[in-house]
Protein backbone atom coordinates (compact mmCIF):
# COMPACT_ATOMS: atom_id res chain seq x y z
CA UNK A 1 67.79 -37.00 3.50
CA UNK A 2 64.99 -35.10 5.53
CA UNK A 3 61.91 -36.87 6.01
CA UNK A 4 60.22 -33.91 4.30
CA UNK A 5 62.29 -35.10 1.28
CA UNK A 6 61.09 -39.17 1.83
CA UNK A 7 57.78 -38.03 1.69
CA UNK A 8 57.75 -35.30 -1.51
CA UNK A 9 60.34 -38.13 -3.05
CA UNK A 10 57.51 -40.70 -2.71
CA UNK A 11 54.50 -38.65 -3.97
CA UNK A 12 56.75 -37.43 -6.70
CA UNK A 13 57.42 -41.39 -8.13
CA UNK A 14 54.02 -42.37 -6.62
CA UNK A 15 52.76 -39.99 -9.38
CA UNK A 16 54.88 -40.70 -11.74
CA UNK A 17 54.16 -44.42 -11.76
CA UNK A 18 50.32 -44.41 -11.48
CA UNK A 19 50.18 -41.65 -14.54
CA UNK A 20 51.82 -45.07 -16.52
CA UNK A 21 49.86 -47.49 -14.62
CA UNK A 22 45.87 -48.20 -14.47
CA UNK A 23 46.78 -48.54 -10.68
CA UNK A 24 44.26 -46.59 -8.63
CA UNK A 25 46.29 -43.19 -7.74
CA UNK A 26 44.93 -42.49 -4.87
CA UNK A 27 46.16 -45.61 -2.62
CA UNK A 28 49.07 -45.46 -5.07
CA UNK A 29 50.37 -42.44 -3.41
CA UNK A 30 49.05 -43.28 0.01
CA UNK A 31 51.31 -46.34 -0.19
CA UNK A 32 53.90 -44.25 -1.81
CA UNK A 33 54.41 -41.80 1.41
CA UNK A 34 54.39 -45.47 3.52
CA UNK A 35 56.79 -46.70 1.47
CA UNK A 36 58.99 -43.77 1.77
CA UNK A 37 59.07 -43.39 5.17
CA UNK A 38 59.16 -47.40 6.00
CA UNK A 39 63.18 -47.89 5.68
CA UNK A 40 63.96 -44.94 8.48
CA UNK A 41 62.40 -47.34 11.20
CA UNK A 42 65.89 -48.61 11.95
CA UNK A 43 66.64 -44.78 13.11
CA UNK A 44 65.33 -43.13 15.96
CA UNK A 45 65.02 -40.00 15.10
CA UNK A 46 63.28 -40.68 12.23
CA UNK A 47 59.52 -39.70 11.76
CA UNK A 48 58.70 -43.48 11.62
CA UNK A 49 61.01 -44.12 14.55
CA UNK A 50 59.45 -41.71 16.10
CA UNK A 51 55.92 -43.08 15.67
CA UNK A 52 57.40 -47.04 16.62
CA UNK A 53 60.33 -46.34 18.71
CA UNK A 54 60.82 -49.61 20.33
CA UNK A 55 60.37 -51.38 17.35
CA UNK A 56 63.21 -48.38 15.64
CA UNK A 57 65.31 -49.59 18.57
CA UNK A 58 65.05 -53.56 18.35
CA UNK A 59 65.87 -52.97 14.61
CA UNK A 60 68.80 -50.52 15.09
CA UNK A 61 69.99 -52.53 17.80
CA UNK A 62 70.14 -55.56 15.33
CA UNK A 63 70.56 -54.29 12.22
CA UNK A 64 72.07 -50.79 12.51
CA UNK A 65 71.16 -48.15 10.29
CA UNK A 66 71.19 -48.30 6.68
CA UNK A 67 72.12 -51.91 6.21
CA UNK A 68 68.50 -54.61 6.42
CA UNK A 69 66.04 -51.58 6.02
CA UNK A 70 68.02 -50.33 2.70
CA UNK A 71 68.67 -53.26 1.08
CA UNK A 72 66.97 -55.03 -1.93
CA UNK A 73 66.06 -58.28 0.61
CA UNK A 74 64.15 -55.63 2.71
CA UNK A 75 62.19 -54.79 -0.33
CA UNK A 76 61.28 -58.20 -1.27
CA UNK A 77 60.21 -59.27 2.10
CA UNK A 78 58.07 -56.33 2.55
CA UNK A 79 56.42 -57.05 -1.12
CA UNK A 80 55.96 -60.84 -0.28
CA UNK A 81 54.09 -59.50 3.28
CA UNK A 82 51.95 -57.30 1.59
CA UNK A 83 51.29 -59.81 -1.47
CA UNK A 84 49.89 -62.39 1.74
CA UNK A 85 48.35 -59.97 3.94
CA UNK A 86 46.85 -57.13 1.73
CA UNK A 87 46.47 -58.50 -2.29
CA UNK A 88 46.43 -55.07 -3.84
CA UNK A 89 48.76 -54.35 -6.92
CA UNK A 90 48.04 -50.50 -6.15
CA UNK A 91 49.28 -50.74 -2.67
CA UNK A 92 52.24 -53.12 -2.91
CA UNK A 93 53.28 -50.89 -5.90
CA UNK A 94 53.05 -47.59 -4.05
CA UNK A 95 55.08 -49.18 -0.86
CA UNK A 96 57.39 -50.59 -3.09
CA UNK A 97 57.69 -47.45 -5.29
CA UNK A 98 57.85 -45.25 -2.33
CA UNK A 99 60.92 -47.69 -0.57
CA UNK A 100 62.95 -47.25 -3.84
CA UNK A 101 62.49 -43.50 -3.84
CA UNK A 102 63.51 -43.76 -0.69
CA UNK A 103 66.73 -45.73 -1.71
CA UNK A 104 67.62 -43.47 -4.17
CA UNK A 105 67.56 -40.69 -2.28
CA UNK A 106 69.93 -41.89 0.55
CA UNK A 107 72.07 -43.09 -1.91
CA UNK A 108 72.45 -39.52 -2.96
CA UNK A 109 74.50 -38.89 0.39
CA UNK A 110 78.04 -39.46 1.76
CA UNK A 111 76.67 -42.22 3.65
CA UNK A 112 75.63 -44.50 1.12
CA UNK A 113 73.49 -47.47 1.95
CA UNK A 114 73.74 -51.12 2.57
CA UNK A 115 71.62 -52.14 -0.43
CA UNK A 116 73.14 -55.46 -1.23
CA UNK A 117 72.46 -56.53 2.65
CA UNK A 118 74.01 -59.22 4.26
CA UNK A 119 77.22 -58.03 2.00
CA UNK A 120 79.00 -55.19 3.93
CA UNK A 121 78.96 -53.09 0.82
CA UNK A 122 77.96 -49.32 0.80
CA UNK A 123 76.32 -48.11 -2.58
CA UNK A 124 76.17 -44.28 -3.20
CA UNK A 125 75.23 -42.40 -6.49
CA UNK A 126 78.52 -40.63 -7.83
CA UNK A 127 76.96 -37.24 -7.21
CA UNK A 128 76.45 -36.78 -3.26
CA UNK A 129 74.92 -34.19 -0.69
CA UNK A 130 74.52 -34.05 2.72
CA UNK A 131 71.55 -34.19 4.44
CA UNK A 132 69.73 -30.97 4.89
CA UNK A 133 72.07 -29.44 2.62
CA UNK A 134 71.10 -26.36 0.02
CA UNK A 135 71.57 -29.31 -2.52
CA UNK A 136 69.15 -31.11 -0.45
CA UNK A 137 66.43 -28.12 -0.80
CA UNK A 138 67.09 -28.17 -4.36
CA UNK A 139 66.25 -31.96 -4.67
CA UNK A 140 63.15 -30.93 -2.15
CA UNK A 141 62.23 -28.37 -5.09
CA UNK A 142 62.84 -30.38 -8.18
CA UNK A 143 60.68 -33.27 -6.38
CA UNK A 144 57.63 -31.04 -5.60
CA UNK A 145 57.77 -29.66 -9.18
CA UNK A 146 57.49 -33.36 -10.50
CA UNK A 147 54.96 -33.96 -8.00
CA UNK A 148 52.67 -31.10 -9.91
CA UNK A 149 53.08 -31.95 -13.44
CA UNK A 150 51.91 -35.27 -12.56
CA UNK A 151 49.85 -34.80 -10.18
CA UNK A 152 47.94 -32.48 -12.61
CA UNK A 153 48.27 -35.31 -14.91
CA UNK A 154 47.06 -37.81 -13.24
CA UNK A 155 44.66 -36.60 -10.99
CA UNK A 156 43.22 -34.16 -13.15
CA UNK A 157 40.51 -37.21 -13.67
CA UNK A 158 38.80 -36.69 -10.02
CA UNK A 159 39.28 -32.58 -10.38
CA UNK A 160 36.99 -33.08 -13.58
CA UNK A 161 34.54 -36.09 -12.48
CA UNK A 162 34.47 -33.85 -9.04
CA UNK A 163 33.41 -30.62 -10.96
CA UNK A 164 31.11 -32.75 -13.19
CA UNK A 165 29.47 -34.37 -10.25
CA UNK A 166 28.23 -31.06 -8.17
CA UNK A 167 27.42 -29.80 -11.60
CA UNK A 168 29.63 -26.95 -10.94
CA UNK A 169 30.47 -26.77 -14.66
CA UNK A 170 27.80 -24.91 -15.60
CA UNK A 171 28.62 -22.51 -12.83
CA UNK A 172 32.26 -21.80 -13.60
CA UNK A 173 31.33 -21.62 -17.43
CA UNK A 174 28.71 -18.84 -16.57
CA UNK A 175 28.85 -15.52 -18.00
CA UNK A 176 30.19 -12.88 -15.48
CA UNK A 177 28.21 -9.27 -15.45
């Protein structure tokens, strides 16, 4: 998938989580668009890889792509760094919620990943697409739709303590002439 896809994929279950979690939304989904764009750092031409590219190189070099970065032992390190480094539920929820979007989405192409790294085993969902496919613009779509239903949800909270707070209420409930 497109990192355009990473990132709407990880707002989209970013959202979804924090509208069933008291975890603060707003890191949440912060940590969420980290999360979803953390696993590409083993490919170049990835927007992360972009942003780190010796770092995308050392790890490609080692690891190749979709194999350490994809895998379930990827996750738990990265939730046992954050857990030592940064004690926040919200953010080690958001990176981890954005890294399993991010899973799930490249499991949704021919390619598969490496989830069960070490093992040289590729996992793909039975239904697959190719990256930057029409199906992949539909996916795109359908995530961006999510993202607005509960994004409305859940951050319909700060649009309402934000009106409240300029006390624009009684402004937009005036009478118009």
């Amino acid at each position: 998938m497109k990192g355009k896809t990473h990132i709407i994929g990880g707002v989209a279950s970013s959202l979804a989580v924090a509208h069933f979690t008291y975890a603060d939304p707003v890191l949440l989904i912060g940590a969420g668009i980290a999360g979803s764009l953390i696993p590409d750092i083993c490919h170049g031409g990835s927007k992360i890889g972009k942003t780190f590219p010796l770092l995308s190189k050392l790890i490609n070099f080692v690891f190749g792509h979709r194999s350490f970065t994809h895998s379930l032992l990827f996750i738990v390190l990265i939730a046992f760094l954050v857990d030592y480094f940064f004690p926040n539920d919200a953010l080690k929820l958001g990176l981890i919620t954005g890294m399993i979007s991010h899973y799930l989405l490249d499991m949704a192409t021919k390619s598969g990943i490496q989830l069960f790294f070490p093992i040289n085993f590729k996992v793909r969902l039975p239904i697959t697409t190719r990256t930057g496919s029409f199906a992949e613009n539909i996916i795109f779509s359908l995530l961006c739709l999510v993202s607005l239903y509960f994004g409305f949800q859940v951050l319909g909270v700060y649009i309402f303590n934000f009106i409240n707070d300029f006390n624009m209420g009684e402004f937009l409930a005036a009478p118009a002439y």
